[in-house]
PDB file of N, CA and C in Angstrom:
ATOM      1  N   UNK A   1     -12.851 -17.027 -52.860  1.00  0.00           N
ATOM      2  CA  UNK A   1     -11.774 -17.930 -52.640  1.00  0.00           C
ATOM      3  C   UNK A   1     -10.567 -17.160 -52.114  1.00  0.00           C
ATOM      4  N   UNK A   2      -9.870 -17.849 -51.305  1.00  0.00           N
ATOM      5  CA  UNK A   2      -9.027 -17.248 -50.552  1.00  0.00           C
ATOM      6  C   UNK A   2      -7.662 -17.397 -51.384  1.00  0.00           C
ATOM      7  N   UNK A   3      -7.294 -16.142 -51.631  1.00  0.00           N
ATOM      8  CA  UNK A   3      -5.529 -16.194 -52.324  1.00  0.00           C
ATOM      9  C   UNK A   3      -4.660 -15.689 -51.328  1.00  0.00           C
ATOM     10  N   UNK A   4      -3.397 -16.717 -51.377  1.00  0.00           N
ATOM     11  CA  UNK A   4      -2.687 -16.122 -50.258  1.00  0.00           C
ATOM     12  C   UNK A   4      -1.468 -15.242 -51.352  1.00  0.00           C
ATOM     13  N   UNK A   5      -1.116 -15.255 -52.589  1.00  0.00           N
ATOM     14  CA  UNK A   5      -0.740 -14.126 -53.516  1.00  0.00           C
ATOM     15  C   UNK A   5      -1.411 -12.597 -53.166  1.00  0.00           C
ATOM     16  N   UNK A   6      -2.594 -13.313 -53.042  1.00  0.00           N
ATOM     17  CA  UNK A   6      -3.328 -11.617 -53.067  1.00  0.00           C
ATOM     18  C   UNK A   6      -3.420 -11.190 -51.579  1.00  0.00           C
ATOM     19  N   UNK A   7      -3.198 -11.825 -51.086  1.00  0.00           N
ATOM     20  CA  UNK A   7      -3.530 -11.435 -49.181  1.00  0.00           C
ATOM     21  C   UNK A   7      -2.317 -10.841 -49.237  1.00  0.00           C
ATOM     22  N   UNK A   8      -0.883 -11.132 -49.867  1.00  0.00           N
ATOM     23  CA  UNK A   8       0.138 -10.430 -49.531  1.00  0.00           C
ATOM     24  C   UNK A   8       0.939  -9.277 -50.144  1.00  0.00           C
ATOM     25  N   UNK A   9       0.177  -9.219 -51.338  1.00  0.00           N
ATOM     26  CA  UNK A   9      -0.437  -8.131 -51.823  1.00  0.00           C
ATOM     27  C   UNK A   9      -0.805  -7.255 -51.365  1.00  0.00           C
ATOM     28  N   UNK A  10      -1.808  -7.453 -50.812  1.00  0.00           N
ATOM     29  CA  UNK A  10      -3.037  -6.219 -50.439  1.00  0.00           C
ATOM     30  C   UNK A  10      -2.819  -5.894 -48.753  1.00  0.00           C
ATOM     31  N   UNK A  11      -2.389  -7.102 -48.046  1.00  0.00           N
ATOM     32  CA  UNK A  11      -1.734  -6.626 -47.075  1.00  0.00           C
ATOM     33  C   UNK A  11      -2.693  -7.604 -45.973  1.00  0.00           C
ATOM     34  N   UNK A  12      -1.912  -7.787 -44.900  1.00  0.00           N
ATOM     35  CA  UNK A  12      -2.570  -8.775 -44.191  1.00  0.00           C
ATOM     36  C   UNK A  12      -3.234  -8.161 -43.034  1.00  0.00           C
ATOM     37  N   UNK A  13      -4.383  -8.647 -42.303  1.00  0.00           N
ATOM     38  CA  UNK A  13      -4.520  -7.920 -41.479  1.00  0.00           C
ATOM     39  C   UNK A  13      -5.106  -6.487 -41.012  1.00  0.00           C
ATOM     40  N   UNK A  14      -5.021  -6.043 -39.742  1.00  0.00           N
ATOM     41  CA  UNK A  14      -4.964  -4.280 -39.724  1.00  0.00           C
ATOM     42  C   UNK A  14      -4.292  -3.370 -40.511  1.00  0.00           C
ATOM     43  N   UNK A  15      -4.724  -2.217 -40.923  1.00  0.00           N
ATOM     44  CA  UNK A  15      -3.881  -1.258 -41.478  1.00  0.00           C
ATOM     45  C   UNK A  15      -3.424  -0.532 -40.169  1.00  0.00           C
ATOM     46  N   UNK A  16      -1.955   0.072 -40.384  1.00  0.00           N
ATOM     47  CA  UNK A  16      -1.791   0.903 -39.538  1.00  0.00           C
ATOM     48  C   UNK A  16      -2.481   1.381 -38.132  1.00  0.00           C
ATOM     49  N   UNK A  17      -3.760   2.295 -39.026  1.00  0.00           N
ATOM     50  CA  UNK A  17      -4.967   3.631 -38.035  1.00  0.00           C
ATOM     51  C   UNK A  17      -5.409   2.007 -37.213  1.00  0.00           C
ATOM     52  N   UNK A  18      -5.945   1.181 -38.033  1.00  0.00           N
ATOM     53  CA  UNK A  18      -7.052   0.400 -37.290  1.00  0.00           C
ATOM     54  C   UNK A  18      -6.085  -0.231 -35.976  1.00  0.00           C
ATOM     55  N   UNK A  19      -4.524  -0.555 -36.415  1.00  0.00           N
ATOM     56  CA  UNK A  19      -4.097  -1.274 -35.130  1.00  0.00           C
ATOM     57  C   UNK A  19      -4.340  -0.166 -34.169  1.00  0.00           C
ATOM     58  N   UNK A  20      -3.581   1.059 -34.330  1.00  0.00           N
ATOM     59  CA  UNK A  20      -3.442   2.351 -33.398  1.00  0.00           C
ATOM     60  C   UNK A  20      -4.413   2.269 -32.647  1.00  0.00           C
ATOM     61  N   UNK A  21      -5.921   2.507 -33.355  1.00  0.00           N
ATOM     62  CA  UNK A  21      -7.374   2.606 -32.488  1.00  0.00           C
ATOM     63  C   UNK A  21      -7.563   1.352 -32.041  1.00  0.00           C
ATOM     64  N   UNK A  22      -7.120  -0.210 -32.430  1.00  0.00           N
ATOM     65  CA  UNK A  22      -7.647  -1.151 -31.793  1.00  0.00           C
ATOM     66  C   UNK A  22      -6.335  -0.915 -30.251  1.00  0.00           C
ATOM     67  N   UNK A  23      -5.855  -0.470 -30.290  1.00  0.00           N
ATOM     68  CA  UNK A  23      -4.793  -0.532 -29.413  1.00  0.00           C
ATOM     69  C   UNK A  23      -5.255   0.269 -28.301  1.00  0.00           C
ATOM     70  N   UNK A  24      -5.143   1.437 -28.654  1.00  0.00           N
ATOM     71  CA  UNK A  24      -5.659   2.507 -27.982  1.00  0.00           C
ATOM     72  C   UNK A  24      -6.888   2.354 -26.822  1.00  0.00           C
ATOM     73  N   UNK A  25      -7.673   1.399 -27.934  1.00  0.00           N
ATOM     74  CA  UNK A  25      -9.166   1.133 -27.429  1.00  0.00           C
ATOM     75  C   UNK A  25      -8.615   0.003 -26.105  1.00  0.00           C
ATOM     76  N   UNK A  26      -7.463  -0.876 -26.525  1.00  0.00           N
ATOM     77  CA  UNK A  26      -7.828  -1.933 -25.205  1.00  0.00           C
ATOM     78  C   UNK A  26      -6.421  -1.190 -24.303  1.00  0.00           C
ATOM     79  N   UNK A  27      -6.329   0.033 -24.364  1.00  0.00           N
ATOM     80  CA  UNK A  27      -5.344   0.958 -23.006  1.00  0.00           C
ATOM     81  C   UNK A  27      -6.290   0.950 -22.324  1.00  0.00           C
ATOM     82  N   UNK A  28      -7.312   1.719 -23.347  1.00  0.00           N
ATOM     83  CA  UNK A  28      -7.981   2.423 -22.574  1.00  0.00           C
ATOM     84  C   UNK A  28      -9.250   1.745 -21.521  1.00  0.00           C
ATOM     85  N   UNK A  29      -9.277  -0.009 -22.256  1.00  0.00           N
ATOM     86  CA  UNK A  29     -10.186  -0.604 -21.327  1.00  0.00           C
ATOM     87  C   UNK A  29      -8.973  -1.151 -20.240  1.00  0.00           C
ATOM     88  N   UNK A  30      -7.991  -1.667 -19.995  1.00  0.00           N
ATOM     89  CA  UNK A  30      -7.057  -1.699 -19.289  1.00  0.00           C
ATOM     90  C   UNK A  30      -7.141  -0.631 -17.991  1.00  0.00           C
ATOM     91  N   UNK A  31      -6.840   0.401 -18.801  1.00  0.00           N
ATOM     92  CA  UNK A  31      -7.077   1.413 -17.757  1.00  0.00           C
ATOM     93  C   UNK A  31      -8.180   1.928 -16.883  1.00  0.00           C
ATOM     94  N   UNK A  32      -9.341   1.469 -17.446  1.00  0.00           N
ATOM     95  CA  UNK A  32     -10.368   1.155 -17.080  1.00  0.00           C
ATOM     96  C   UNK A  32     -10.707   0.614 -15.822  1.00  0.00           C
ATOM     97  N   UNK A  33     -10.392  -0.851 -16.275  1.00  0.00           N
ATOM     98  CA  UNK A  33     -10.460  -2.172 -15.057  1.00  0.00           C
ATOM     99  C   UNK A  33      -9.366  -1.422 -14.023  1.00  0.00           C
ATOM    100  N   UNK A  34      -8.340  -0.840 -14.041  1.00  0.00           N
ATOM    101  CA  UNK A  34      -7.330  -0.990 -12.992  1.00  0.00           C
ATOM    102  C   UNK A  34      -8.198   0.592 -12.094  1.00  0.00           C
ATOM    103  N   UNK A  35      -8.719   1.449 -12.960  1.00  0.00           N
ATOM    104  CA  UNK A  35      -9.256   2.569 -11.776  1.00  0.00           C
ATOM    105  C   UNK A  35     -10.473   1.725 -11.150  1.00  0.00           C
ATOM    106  N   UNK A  36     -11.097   0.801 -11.720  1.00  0.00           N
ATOM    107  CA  UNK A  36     -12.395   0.445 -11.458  1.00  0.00           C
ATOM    108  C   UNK A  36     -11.770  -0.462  -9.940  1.00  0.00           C
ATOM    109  N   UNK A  37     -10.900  -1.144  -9.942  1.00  0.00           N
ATOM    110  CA  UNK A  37     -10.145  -2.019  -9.081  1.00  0.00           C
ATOM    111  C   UNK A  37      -9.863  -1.366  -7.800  1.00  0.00           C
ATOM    112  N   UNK A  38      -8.799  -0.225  -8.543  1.00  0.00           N
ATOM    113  CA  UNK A  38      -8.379   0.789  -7.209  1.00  0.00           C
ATOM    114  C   UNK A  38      -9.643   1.904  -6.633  1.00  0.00           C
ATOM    115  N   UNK A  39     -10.520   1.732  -7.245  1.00  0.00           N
ATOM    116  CA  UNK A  39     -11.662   2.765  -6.422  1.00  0.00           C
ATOM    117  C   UNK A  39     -12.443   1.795  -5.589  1.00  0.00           C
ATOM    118  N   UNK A  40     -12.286   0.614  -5.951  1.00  0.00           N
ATOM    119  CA  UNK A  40     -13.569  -0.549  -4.550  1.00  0.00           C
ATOM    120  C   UNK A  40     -12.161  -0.460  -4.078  1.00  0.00           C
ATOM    121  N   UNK A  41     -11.096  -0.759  -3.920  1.00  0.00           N
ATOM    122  CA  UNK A  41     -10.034  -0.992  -3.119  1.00  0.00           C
ATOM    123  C   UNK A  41     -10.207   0.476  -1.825  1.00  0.00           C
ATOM    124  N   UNK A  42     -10.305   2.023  -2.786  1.00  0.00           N
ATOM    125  CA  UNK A  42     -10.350   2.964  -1.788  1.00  0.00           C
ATOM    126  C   UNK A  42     -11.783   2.765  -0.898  1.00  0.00           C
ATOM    127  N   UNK A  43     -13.049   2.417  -1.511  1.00  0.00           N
ATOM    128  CA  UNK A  43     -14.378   2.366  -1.246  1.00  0.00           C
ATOM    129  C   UNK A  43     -14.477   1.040   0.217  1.00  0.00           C
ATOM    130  N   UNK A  44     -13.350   0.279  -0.126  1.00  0.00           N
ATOM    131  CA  UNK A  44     -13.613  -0.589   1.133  1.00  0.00           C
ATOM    132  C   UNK A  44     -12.799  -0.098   2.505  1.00  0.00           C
ATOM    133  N   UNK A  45     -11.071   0.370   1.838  1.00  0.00           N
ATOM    134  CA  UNK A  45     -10.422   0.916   2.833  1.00  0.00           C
ATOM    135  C   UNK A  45     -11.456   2.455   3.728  1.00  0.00           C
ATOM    136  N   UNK A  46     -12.015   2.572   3.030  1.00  0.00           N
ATOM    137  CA  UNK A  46     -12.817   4.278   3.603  1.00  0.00           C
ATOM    138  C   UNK A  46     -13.655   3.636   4.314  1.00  0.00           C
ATOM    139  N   UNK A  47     -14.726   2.569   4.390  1.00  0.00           N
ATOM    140  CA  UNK A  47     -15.639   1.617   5.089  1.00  0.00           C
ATOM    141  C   UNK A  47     -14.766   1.488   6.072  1.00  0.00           C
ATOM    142  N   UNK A  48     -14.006   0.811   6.024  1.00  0.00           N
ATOM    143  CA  UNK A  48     -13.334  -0.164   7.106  1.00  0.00           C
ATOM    144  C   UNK A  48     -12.459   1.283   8.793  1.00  0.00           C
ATOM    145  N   UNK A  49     -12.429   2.542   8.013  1.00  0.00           N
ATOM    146  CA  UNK A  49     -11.516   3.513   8.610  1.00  0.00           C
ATOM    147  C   UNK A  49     -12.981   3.933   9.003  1.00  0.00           C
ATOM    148  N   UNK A  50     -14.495   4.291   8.409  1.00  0.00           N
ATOM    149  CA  UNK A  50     -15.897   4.617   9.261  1.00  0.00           C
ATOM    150  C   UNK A  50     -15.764   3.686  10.367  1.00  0.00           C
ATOM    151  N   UNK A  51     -15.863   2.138  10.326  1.00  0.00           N
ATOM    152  CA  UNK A  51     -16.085   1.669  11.346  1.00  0.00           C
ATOM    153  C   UNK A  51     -15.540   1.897  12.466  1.00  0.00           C
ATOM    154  N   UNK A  52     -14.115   1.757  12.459  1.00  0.00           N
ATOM    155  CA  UNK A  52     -13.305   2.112  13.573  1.00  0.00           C
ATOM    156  C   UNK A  52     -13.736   3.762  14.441  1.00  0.00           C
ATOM    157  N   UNK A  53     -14.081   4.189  13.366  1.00  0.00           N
ATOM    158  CA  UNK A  53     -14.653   5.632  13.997  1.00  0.00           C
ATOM    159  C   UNK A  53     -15.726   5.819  15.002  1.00  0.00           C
ATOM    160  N   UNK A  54     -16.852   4.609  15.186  1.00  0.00           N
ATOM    161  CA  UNK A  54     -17.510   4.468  16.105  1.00  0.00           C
ATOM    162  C   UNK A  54     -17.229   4.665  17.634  1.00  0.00           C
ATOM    163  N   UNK A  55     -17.926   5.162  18.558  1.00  0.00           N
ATOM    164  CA  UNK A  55     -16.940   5.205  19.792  1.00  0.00           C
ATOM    165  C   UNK A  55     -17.601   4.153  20.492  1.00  0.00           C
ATOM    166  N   UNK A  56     -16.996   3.218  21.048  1.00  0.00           N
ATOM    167  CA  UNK A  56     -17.634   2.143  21.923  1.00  0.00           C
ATOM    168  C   UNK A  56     -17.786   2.250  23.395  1.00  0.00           C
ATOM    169  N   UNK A  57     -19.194   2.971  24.241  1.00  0.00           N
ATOM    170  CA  UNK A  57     -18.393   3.325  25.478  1.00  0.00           C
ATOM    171  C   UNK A  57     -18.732   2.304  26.467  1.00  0.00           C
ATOM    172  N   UNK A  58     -18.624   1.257  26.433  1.00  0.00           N
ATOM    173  CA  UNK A  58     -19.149   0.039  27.303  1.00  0.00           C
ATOM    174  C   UNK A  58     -17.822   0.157  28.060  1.00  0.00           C
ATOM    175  N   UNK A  59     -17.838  -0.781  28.980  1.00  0.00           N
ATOM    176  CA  UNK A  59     -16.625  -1.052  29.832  1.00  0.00           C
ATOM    177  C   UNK A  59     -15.520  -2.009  29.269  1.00  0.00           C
ATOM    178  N   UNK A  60     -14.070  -1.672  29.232  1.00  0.00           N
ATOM    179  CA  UNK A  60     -13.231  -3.113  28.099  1.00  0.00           C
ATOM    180  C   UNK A  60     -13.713  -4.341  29.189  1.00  0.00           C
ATOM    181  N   UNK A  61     -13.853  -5.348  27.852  1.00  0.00           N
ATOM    182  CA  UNK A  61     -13.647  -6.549  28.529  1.00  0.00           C
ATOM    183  C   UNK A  61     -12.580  -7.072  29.203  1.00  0.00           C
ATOM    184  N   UNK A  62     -12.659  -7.841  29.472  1.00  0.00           N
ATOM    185  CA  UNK A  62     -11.553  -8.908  29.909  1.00  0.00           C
ATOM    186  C   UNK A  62     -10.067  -9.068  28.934  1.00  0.00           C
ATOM    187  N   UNK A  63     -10.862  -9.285  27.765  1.00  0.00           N
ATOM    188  CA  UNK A  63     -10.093  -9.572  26.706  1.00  0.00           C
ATOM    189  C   UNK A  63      -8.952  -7.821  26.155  1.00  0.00           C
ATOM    190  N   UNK A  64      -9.992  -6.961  26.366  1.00  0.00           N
ATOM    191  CA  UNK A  64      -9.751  -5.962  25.752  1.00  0.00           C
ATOM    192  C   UNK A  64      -8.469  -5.438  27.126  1.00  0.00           C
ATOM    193  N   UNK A  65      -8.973  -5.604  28.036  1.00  0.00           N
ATOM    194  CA  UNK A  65      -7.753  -4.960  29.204  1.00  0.00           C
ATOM    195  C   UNK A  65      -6.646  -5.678  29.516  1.00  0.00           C
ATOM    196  N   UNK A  66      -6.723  -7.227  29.083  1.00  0.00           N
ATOM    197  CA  UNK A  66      -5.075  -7.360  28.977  1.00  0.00           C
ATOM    198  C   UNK A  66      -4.488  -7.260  27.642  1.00  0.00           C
ATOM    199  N   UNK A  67      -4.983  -6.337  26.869  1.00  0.00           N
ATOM    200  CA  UNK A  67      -4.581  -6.482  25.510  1.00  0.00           C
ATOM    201  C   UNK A  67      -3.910  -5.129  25.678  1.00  0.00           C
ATOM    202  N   UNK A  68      -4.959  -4.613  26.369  1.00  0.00           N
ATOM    203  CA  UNK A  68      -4.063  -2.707  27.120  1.00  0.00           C
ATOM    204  C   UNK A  68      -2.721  -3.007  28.012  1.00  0.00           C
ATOM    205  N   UNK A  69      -2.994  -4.130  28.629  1.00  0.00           N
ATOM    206  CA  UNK A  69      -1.824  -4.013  29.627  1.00  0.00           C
ATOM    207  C   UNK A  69      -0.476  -4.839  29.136  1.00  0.00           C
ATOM    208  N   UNK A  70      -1.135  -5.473  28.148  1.00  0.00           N
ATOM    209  CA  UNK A  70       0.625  -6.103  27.107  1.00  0.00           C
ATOM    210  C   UNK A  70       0.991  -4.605  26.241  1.00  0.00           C
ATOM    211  N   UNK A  71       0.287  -4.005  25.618  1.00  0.00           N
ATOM    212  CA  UNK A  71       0.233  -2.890  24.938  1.00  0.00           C
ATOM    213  C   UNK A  71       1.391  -2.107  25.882  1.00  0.00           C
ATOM    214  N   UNK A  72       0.878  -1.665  27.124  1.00  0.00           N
ATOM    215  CA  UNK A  72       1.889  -0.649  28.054  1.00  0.00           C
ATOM    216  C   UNK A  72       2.977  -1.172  28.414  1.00  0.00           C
ATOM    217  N   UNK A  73       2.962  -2.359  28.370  1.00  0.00           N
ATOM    218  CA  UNK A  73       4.383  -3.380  28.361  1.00  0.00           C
ATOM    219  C   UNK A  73       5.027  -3.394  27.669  1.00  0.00           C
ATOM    220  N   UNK A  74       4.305  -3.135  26.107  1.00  0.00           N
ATOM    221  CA  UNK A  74       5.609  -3.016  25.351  1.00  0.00           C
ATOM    222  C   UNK A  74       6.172  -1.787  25.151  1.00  0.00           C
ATOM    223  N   UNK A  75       5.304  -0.779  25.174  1.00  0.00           N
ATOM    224  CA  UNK A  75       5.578   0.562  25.651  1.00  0.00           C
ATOM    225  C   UNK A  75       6.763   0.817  25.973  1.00  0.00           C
ATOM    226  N   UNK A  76       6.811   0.091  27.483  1.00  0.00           N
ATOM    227  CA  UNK A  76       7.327   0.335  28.892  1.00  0.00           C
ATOM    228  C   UNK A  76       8.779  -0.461  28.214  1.00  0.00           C
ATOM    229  N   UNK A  77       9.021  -1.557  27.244  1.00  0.00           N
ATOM    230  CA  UNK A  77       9.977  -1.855  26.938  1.00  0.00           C
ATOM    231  C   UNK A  77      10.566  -1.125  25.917  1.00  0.00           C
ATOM    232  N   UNK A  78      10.339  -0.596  24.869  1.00  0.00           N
ATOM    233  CA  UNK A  78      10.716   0.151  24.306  1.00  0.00           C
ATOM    234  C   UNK A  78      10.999   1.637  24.537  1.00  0.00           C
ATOM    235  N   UNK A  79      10.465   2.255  25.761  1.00  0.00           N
ATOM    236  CA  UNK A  79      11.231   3.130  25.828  1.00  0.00           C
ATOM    237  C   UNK A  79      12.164   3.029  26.490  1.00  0.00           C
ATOM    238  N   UNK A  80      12.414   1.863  27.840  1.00  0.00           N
ATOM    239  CA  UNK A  80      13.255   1.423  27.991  1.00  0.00           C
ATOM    240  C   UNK A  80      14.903   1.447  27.383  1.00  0.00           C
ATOM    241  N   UNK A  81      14.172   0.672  26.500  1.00  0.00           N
ATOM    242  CA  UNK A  81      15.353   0.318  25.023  1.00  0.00           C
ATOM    243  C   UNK A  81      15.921   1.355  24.909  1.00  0.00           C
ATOM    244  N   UNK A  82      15.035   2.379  24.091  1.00  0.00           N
ATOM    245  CA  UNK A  82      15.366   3.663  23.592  1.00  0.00           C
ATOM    246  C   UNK A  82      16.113   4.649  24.871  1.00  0.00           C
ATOM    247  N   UNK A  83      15.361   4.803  25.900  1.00  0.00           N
ATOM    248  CA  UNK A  83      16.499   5.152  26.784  1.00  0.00           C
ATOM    249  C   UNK A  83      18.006   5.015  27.035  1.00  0.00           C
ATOM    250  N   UNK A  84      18.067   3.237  27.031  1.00  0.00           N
ATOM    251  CA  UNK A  84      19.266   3.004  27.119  1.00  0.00           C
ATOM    252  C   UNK A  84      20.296   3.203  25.889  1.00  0.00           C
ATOM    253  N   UNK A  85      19.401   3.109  24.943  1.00  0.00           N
ATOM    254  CA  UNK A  85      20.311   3.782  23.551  1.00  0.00           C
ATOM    255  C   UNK A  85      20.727   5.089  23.888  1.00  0.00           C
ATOM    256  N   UNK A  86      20.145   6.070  24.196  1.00  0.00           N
ATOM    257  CA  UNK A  86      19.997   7.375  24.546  1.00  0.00           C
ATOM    258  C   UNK A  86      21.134   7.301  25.287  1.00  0.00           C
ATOM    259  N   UNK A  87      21.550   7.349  26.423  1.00  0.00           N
ATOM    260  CA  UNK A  87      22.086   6.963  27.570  1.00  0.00           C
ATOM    261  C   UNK A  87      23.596   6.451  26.962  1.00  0.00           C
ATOM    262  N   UNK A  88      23.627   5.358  26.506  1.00  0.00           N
ATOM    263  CA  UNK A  88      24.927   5.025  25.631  1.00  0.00           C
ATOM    264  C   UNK A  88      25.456   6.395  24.519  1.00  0.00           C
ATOM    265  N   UNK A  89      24.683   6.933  23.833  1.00  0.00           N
ATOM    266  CA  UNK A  89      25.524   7.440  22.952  1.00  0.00           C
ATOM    267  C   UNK A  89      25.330   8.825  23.719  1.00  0.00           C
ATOM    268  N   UNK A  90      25.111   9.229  24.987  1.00  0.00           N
ATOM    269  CA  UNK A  90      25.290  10.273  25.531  1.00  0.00           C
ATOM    270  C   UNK A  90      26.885  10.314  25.819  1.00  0.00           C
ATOM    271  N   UNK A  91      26.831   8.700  26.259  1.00  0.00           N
ATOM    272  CA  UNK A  91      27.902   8.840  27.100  1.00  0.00           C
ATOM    273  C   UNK A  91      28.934   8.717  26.105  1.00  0.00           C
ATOM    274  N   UNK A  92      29.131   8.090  25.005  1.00  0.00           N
ATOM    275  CA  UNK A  92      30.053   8.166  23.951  1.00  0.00           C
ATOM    276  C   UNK A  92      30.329   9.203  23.173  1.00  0.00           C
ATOM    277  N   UNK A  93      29.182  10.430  23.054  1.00  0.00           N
ATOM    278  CA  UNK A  93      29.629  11.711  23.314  1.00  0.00           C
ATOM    279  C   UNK A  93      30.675  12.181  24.314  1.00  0.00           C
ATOM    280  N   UNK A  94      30.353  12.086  25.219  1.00  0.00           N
ATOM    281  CA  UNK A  94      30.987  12.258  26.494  1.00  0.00           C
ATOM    282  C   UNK A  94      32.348  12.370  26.510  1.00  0.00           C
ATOM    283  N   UNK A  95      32.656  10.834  26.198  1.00  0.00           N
ATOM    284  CA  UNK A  95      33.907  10.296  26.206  1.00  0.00           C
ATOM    285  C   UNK A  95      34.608  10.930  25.218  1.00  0.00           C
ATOM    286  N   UNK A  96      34.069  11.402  23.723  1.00  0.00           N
ATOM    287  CA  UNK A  96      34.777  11.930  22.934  1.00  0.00           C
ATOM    288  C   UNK A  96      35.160  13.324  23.190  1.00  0.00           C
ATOM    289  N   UNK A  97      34.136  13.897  23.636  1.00  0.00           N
ATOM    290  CA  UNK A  97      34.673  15.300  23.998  1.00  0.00           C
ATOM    291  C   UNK A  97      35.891  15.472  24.999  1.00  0.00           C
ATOM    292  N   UNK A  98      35.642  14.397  26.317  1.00  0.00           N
ATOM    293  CA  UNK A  98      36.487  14.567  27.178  1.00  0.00           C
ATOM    294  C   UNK A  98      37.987  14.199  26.338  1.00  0.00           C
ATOM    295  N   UNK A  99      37.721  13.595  25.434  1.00  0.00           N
ATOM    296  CA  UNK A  99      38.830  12.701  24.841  1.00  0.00           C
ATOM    297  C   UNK A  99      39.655  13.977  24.099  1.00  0.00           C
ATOM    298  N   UNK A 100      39.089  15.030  23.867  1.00  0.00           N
ATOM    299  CA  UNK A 100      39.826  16.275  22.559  1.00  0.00           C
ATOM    300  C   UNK A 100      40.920  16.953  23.446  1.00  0.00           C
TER     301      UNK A 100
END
């Protein structure tokens, strides 16, 4: 028969050690699941970086050569850009020195 006098008594529950080790025990399955998670996570990223490694030497398609020629376009705009950035703070150098 169940006394709740004596349950509070004697103490309810885990002692101390047993919480520690029940604790311990679910880190350590925690920690578990999350390497188990992040190693298919590395196991698929490492798959996916083989494939690309293949060399494909067919001729680009259609698809594949205007995908090259927007590619050099944007290229061609960004260094652009960057030039003209270049170019501006040359010249705002410029101006400051001439300015001393």
């Amino acid at each position: 028969m169940f006394s709740a006098r004596a349950a509070l008594r004697d103490g309810i529950g885990h002692t101390p050690g047993e919480f520690i080790a029940l604790a311990s025990a679910q880190q350590d399955l925690e920690d578990a699941r999350a390497e188990a998670v992040e190693a298919a996570e590395f196991r698929r990223w490492r798959q996916e970086r083989m494939e690309g490694t293949w060399a494909d030497t067919s001729a680009p398609t259609e698809a594949e050569v205007v995908e090259q020629q927007q590619e050099a376009a944007r290229t061609r705009k960004y260094r652009d850009e960057n030039d003209l950035i270049a170019v501006a703070r040359g010249l705002a150098r410029y101006d400051r020195e001439r300015d001393r």
